[in-house]
PDB file of N, CA and C in Angstrom:
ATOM      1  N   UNK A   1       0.828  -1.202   0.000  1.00  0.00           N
ATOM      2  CA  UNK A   1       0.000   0.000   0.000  1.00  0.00           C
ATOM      3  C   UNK A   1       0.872   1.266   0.000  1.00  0.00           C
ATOM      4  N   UNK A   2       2.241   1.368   0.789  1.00  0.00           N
ATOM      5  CA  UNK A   2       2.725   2.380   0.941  1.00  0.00           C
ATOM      6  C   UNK A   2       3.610   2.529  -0.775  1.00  0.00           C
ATOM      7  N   UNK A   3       3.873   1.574  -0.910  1.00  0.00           N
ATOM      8  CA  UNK A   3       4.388   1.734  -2.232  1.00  0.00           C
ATOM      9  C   UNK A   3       3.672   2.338  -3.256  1.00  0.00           C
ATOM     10  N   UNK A   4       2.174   1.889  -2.950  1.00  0.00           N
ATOM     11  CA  UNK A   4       1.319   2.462  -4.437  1.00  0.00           C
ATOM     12  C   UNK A   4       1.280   3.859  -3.950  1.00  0.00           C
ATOM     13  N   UNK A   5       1.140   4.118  -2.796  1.00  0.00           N
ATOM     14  CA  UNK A   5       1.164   5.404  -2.206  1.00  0.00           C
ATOM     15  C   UNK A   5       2.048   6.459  -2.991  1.00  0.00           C
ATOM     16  N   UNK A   6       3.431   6.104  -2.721  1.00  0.00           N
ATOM     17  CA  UNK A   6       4.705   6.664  -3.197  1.00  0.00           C
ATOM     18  C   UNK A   6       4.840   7.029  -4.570  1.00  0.00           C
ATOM     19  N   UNK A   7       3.811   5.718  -5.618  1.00  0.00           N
ATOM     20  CA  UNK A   7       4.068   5.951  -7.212  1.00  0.00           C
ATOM     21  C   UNK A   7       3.430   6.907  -7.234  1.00  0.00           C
ATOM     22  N   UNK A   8       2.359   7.290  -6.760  1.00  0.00           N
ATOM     23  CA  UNK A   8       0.883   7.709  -7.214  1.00  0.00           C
ATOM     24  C   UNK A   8       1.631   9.507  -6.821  1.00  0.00           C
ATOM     25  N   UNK A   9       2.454   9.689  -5.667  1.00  0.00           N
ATOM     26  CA  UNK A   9       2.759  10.818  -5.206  1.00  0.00           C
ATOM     27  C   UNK A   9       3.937  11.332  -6.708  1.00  0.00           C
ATOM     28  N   UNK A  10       4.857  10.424  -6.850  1.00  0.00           N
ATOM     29  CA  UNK A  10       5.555  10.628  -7.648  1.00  0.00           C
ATOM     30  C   UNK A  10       4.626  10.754  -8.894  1.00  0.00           C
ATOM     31  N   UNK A  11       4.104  10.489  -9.441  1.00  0.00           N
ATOM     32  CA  UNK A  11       3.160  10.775 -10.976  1.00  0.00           C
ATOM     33  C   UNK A  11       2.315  11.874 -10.502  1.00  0.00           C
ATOM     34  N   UNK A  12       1.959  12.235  -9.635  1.00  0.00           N
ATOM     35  CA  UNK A  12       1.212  13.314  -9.412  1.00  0.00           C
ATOM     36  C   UNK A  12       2.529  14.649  -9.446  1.00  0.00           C
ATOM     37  N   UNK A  13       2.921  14.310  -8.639  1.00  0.00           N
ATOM     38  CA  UNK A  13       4.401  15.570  -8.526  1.00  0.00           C
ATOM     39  C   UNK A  13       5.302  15.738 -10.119  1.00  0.00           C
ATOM     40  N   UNK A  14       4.996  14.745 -10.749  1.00  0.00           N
ATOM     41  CA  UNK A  14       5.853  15.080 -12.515  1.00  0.00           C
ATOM     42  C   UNK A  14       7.069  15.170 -11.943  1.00  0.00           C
ATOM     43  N   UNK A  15       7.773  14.956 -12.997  1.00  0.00           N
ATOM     44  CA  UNK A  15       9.280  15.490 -13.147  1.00  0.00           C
ATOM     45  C   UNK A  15      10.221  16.437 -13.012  1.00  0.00           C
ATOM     46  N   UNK A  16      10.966  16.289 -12.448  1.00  0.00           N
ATOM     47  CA  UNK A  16      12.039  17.865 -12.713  1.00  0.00           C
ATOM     48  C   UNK A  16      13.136  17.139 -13.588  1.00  0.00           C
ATOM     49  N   UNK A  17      13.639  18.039 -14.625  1.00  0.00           N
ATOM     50  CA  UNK A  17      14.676  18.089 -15.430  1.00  0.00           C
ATOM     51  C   UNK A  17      15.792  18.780 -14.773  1.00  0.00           C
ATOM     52  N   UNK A  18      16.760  18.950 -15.291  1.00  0.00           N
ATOM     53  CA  UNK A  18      17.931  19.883 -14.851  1.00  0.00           C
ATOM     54  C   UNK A  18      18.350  20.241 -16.050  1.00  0.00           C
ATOM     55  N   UNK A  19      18.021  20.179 -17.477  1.00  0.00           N
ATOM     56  CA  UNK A  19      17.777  20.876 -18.338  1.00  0.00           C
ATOM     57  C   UNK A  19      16.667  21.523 -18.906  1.00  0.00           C
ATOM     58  N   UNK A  20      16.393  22.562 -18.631  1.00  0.00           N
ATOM     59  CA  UNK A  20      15.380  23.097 -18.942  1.00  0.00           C
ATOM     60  C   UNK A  20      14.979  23.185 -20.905  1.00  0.00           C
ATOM     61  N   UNK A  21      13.625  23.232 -20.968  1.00  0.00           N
ATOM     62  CA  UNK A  21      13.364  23.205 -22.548  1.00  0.00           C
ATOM     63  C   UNK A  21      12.598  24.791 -22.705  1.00  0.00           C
ATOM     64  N   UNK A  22      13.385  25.534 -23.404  1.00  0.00           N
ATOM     65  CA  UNK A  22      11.943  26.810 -23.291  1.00  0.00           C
ATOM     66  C   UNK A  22      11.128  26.111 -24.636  1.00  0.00           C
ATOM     67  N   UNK A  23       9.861  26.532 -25.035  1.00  0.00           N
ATOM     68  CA  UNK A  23       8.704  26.367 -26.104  1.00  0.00           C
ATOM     69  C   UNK A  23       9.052  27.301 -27.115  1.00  0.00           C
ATOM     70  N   UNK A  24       9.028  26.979 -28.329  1.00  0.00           N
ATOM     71  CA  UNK A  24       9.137  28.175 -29.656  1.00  0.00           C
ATOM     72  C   UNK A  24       7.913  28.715 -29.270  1.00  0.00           C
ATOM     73  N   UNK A  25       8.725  30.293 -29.659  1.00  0.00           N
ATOM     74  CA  UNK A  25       7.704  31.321 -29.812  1.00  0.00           C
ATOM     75  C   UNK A  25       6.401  31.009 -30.372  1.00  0.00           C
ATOM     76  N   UNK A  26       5.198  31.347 -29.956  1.00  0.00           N
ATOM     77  CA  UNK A  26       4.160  31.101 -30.910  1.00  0.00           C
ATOM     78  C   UNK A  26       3.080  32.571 -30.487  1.00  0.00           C
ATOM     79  N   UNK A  27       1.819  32.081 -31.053  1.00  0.00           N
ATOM     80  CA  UNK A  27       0.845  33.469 -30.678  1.00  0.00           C
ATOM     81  C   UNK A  27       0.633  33.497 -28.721  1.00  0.00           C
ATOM     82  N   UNK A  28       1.102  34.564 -28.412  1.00  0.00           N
ATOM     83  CA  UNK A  28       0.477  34.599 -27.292  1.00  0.00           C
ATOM     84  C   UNK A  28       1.779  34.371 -26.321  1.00  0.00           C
ATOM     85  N   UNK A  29       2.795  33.964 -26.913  1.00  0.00           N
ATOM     86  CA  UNK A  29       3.708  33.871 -26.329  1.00  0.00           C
ATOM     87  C   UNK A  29       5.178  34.559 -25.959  1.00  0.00           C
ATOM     88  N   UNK A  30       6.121  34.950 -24.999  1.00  0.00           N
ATOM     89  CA  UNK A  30       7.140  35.783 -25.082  1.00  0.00           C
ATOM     90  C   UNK A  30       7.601  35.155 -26.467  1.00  0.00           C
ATOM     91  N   UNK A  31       8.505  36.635 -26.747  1.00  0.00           N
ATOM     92  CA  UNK A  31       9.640  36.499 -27.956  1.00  0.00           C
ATOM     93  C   UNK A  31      10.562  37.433 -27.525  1.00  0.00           C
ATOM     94  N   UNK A  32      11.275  37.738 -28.580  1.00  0.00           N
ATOM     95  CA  UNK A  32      12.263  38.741 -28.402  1.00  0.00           C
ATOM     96  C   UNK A  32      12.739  39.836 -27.634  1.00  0.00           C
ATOM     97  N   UNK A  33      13.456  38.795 -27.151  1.00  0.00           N
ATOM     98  CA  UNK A  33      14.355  39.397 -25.226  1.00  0.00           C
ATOM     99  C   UNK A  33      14.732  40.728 -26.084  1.00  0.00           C
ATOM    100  N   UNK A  34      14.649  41.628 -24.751  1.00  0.00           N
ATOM    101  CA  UNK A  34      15.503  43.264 -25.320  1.00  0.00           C
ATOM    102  C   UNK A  34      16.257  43.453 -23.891  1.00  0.00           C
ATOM    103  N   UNK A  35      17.331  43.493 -23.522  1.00  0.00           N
ATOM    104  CA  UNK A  35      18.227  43.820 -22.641  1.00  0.00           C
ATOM    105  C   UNK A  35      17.714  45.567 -21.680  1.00  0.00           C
ATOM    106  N   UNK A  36      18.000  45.599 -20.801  1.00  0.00           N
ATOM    107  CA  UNK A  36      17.504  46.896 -20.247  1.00  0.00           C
ATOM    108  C   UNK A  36      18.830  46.771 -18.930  1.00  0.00           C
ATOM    109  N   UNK A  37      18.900  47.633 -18.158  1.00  0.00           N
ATOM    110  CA  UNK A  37      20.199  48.487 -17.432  1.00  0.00           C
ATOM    111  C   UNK A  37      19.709  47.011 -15.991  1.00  0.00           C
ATOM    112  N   UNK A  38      18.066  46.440 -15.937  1.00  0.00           N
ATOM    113  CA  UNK A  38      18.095  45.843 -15.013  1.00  0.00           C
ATOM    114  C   UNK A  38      17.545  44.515 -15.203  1.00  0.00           C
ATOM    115  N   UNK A  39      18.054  44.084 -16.157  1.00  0.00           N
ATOM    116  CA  UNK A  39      17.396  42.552 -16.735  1.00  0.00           C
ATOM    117  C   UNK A  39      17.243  42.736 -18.325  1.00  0.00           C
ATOM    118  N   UNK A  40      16.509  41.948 -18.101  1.00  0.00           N
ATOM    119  CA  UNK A  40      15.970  41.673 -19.574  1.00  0.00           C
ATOM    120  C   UNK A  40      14.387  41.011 -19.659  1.00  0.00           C
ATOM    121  N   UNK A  41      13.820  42.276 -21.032  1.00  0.00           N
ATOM    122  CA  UNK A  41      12.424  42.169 -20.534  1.00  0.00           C
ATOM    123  C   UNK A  41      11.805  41.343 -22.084  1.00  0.00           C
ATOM    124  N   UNK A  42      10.486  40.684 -22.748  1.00  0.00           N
ATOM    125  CA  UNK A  42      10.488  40.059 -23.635  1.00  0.00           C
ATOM    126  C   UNK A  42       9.335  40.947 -24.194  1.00  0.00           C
ATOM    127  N   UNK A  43       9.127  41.082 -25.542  1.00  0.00           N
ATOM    128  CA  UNK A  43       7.922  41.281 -26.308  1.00  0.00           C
ATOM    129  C   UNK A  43       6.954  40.076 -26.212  1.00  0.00           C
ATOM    130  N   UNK A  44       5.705  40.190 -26.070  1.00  0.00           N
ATOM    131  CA  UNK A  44       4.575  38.904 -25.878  1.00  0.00           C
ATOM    132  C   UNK A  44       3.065  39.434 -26.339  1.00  0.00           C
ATOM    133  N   UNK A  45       2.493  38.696 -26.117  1.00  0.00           N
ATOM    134  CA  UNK A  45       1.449  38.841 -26.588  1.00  0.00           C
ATOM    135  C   UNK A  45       0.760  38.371 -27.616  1.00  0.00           C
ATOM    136  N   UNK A  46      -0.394  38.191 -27.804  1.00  0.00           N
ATOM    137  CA  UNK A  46      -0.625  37.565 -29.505  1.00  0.00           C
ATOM    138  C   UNK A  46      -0.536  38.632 -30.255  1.00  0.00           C
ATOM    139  N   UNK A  47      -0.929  39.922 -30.033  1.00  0.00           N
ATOM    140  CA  UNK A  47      -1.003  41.023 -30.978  1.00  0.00           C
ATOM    141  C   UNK A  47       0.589  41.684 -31.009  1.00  0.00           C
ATOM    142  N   UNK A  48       1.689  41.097 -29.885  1.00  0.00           N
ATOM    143  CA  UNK A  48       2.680  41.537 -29.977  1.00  0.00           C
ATOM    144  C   UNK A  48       2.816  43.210 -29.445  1.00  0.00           C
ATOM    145  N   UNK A  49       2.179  43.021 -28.287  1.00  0.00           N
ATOM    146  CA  UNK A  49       1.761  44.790 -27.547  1.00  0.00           C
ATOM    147  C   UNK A  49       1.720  44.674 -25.848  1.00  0.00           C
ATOM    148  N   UNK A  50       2.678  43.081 -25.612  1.00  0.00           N
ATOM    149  CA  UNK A  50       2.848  43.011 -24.108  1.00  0.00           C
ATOM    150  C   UNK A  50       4.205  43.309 -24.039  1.00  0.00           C
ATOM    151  N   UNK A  51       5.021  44.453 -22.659  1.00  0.00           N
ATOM    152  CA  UNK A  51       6.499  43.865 -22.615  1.00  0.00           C
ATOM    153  C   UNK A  51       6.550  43.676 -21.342  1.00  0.00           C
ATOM    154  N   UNK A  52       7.347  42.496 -20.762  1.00  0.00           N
ATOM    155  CA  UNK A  52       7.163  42.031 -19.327  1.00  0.00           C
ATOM    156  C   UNK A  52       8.266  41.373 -19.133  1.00  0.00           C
ATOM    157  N   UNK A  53       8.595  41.048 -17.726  1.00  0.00           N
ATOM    158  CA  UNK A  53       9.925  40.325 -17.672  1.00  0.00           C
ATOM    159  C   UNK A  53       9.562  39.108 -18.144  1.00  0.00           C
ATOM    160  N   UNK A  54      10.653  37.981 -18.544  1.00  0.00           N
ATOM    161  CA  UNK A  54      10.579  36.576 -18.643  1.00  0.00           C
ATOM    162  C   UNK A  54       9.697  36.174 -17.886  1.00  0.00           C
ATOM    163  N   UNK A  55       9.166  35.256 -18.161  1.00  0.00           N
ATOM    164  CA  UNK A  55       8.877  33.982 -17.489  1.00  0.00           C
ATOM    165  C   UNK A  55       7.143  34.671 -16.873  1.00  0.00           C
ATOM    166  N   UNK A  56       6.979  36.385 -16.908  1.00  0.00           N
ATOM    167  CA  UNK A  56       6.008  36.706 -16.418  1.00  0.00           C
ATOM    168  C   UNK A  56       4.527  36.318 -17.896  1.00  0.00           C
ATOM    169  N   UNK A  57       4.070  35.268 -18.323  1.00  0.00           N
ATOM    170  CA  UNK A  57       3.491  35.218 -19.352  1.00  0.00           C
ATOM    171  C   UNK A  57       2.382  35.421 -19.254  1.00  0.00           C
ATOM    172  N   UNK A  58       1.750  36.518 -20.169  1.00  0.00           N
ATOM    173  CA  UNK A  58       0.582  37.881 -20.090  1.00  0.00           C
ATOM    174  C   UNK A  58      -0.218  36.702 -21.391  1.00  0.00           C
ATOM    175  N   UNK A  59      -1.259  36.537 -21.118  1.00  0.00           N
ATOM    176  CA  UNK A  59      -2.410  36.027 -22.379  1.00  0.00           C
ATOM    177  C   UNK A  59      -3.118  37.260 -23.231  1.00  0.00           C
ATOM    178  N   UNK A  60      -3.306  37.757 -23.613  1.00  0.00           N
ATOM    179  CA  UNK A  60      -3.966  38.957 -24.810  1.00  0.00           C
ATOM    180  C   UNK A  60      -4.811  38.122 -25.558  1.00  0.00           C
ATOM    181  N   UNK A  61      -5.974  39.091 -26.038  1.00  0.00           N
ATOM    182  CA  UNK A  61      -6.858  38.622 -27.493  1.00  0.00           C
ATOM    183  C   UNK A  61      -5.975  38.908 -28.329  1.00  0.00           C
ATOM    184  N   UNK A  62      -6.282  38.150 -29.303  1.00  0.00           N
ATOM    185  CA  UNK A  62      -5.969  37.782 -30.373  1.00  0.00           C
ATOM    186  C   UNK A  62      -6.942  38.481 -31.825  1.00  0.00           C
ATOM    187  N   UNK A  63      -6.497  40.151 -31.522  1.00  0.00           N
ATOM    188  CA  UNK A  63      -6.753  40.709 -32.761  1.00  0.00           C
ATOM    189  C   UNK A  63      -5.937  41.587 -32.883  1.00  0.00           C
ATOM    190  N   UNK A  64      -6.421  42.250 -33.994  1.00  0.00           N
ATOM    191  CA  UNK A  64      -5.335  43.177 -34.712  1.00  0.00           C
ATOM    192  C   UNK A  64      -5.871  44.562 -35.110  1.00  0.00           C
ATOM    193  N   UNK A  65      -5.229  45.683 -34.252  1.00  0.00           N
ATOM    194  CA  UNK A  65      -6.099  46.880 -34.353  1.00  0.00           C
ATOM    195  C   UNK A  65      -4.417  47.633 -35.170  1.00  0.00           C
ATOM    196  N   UNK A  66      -4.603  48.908 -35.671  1.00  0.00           N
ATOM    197  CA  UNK A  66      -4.049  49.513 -36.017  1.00  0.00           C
ATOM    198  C   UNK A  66      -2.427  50.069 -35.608  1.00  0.00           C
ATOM    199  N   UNK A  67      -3.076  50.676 -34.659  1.00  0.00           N
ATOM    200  CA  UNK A  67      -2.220  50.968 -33.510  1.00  0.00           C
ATOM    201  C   UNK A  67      -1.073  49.696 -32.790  1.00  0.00           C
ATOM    202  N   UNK A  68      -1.665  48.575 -32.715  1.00  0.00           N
ATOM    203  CA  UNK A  68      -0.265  47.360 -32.772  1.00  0.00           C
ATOM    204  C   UNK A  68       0.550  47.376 -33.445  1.00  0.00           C
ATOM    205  N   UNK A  69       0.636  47.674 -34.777  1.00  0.00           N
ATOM    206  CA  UNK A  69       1.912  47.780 -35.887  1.00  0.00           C
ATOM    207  C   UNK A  69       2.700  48.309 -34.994  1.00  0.00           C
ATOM    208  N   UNK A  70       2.459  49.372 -34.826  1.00  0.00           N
ATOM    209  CA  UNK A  70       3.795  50.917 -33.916  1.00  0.00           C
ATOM    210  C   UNK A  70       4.572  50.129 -32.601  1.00  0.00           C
ATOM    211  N   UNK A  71       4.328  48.923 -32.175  1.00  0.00           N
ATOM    212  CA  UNK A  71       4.753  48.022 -31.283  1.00  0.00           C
ATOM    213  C   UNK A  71       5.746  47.214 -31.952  1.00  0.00           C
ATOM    214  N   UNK A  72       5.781  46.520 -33.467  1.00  0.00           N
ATOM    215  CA  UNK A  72       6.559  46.162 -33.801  1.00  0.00           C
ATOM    216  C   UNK A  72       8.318  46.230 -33.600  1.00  0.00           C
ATOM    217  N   UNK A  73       8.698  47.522 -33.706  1.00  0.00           N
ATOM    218  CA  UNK A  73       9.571  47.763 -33.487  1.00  0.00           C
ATOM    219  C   UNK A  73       9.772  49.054 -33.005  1.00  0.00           C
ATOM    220  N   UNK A  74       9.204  49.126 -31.361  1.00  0.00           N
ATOM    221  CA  UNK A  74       9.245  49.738 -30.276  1.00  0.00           C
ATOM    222  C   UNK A  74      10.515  49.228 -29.736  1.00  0.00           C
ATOM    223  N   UNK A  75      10.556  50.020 -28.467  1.00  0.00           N
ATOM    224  CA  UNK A  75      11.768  49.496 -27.610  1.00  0.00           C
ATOM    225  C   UNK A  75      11.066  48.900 -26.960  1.00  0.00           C
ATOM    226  N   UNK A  76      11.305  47.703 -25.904  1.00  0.00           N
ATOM    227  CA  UNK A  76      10.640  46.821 -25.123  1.00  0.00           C
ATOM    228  C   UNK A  76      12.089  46.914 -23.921  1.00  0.00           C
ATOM    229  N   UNK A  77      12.134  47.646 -22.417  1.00  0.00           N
ATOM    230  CA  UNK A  77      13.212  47.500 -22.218  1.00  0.00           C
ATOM    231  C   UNK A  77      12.731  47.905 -20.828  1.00  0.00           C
ATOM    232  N   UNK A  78      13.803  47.517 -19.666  1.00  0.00           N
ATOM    233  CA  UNK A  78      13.611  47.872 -17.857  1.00  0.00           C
ATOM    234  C   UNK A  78      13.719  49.347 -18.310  1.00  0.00           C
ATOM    235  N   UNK A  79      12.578  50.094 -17.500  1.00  0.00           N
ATOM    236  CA  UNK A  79      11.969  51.302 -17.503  1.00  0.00           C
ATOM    237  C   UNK A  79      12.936  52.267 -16.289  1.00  0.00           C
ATOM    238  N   UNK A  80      12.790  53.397 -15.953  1.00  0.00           N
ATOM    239  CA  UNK A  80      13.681  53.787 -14.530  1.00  0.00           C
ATOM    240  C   UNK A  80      12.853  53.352 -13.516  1.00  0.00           C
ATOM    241  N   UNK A  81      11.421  53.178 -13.239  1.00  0.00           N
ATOM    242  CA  UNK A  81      10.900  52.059 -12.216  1.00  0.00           C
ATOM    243  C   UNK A  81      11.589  50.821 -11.803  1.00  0.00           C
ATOM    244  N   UNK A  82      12.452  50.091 -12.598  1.00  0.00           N
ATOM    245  CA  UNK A  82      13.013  49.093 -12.715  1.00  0.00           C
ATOM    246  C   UNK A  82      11.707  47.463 -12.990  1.00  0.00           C
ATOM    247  N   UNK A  83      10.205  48.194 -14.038  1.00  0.00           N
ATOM    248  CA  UNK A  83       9.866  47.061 -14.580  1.00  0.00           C
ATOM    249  C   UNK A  83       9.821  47.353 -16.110  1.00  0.00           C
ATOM    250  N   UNK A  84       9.756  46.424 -16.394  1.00  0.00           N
ATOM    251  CA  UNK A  84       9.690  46.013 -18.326  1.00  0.00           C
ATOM    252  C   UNK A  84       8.652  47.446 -18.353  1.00  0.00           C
ATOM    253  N   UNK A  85       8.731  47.689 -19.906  1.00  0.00           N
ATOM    254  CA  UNK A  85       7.283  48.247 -20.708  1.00  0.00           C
ATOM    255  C   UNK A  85       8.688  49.336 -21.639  1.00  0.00           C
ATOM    256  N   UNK A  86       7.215  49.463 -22.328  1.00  0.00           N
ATOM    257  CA  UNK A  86       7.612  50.102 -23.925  1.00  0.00           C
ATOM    258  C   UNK A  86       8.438  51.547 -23.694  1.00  0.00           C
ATOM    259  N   UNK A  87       9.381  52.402 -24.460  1.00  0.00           N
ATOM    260  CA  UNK A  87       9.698  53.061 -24.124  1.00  0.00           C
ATOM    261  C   UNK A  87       9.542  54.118 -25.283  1.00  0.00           C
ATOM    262  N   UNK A  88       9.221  54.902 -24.474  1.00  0.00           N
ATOM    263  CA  UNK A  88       8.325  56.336 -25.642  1.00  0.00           C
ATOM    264  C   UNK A  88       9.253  57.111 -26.264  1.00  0.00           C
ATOM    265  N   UNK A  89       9.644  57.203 -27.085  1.00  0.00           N
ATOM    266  CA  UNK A  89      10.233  57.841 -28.122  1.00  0.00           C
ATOM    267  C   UNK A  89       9.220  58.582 -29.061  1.00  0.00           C
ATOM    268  N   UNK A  90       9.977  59.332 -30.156  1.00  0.00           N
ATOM    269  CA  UNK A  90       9.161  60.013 -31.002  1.00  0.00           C
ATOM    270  C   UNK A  90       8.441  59.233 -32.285  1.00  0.00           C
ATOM    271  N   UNK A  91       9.336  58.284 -32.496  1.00  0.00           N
ATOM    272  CA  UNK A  91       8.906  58.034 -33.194  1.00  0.00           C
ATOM    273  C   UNK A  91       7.465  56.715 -33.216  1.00  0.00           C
ATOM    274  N   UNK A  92       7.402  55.847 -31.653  1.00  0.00           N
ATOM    275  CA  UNK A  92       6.490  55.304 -31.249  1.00  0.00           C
ATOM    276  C   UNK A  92       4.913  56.373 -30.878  1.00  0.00           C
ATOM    277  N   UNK A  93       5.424  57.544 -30.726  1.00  0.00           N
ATOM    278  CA  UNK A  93       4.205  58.581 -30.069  1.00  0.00           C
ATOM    279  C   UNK A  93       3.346  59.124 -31.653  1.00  0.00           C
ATOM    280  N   UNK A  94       4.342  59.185 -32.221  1.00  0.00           N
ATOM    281  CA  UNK A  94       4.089  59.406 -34.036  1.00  0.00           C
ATOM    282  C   UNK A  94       3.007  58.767 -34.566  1.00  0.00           C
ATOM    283  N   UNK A  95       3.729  57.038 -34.573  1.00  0.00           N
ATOM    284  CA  UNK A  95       3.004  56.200 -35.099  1.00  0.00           C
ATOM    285  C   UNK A  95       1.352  55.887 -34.382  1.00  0.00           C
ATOM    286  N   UNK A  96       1.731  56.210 -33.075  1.00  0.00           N
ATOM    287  CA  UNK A  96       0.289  55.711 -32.104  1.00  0.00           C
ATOM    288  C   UNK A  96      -0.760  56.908 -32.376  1.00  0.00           C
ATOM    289  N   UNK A  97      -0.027  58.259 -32.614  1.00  0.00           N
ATOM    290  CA  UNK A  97      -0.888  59.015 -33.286  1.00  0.00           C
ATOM    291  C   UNK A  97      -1.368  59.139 -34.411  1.00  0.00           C
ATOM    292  N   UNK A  98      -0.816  58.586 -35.444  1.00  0.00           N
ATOM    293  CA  UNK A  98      -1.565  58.606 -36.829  1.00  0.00           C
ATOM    294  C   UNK A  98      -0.950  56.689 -37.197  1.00  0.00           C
ATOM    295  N   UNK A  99      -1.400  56.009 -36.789  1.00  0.00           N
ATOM    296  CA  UNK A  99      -1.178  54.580 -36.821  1.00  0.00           C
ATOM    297  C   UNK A  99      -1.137  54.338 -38.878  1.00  0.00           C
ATOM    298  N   UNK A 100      -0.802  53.160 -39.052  1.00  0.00           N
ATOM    299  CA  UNK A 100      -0.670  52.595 -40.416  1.00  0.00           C
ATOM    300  C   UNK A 100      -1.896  52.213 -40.499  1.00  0.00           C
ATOM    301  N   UNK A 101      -2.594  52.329 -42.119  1.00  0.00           N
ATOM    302  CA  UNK A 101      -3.824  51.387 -41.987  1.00  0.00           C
ATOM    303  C   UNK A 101      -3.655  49.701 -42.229  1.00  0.00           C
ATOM    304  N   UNK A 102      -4.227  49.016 -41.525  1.00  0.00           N
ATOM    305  CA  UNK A 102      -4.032  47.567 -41.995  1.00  0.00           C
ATOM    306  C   UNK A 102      -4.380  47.335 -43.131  1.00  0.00           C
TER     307      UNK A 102
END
């Protein structure tokens, strides 16, 4: 009995590796680390309009408004707060004001 006990704890508890596997990027998911003065923070999201530290994984809908393009190639970087998020430049304030049409 104590034995079935023990399997049942072990299959319930899963595995630990000591190599970790990260998942390819997909919708909804971090991508592209950007370095900042206090870590390193990732672009995410399905629409690609989350920036957050690693491992913090944000879910978003999954549409596509105008104004997301101008996120493309934003800065995504540790803020002087010392958390992730976008960093305002002119040329991100530009685009969010007169966005691309899809």
């Amino acid at each position: 009995m104590k034995r079935l006990a023990f399997v049942a704890l072990l299959i319930a508890c899963g595995s630990k590796s000591s190599d970790p596997v990260e998942p390819a990027p997909g919708p909804g998911t971090p991508s592209e680390p950007a370095t900042g003065s206090g870590g390193a923070c990732v672009k995410g999201g399905c629409s690609g309009t989350v920036c957050t530290e690693p491992g913090n994984d944000m879910m978003t809908t999954c549409e596509m408004k105008p104004e997301y393009a101008c996120y493309q190639d934003a800065e995504c970087s540790v803020q002087a707060d010392g958390k992730c998020g976008w960093t305002t430049d002119d040329r991100l304030e530009t685009c969010l004001a007169a966005p691309p049409p899809l």
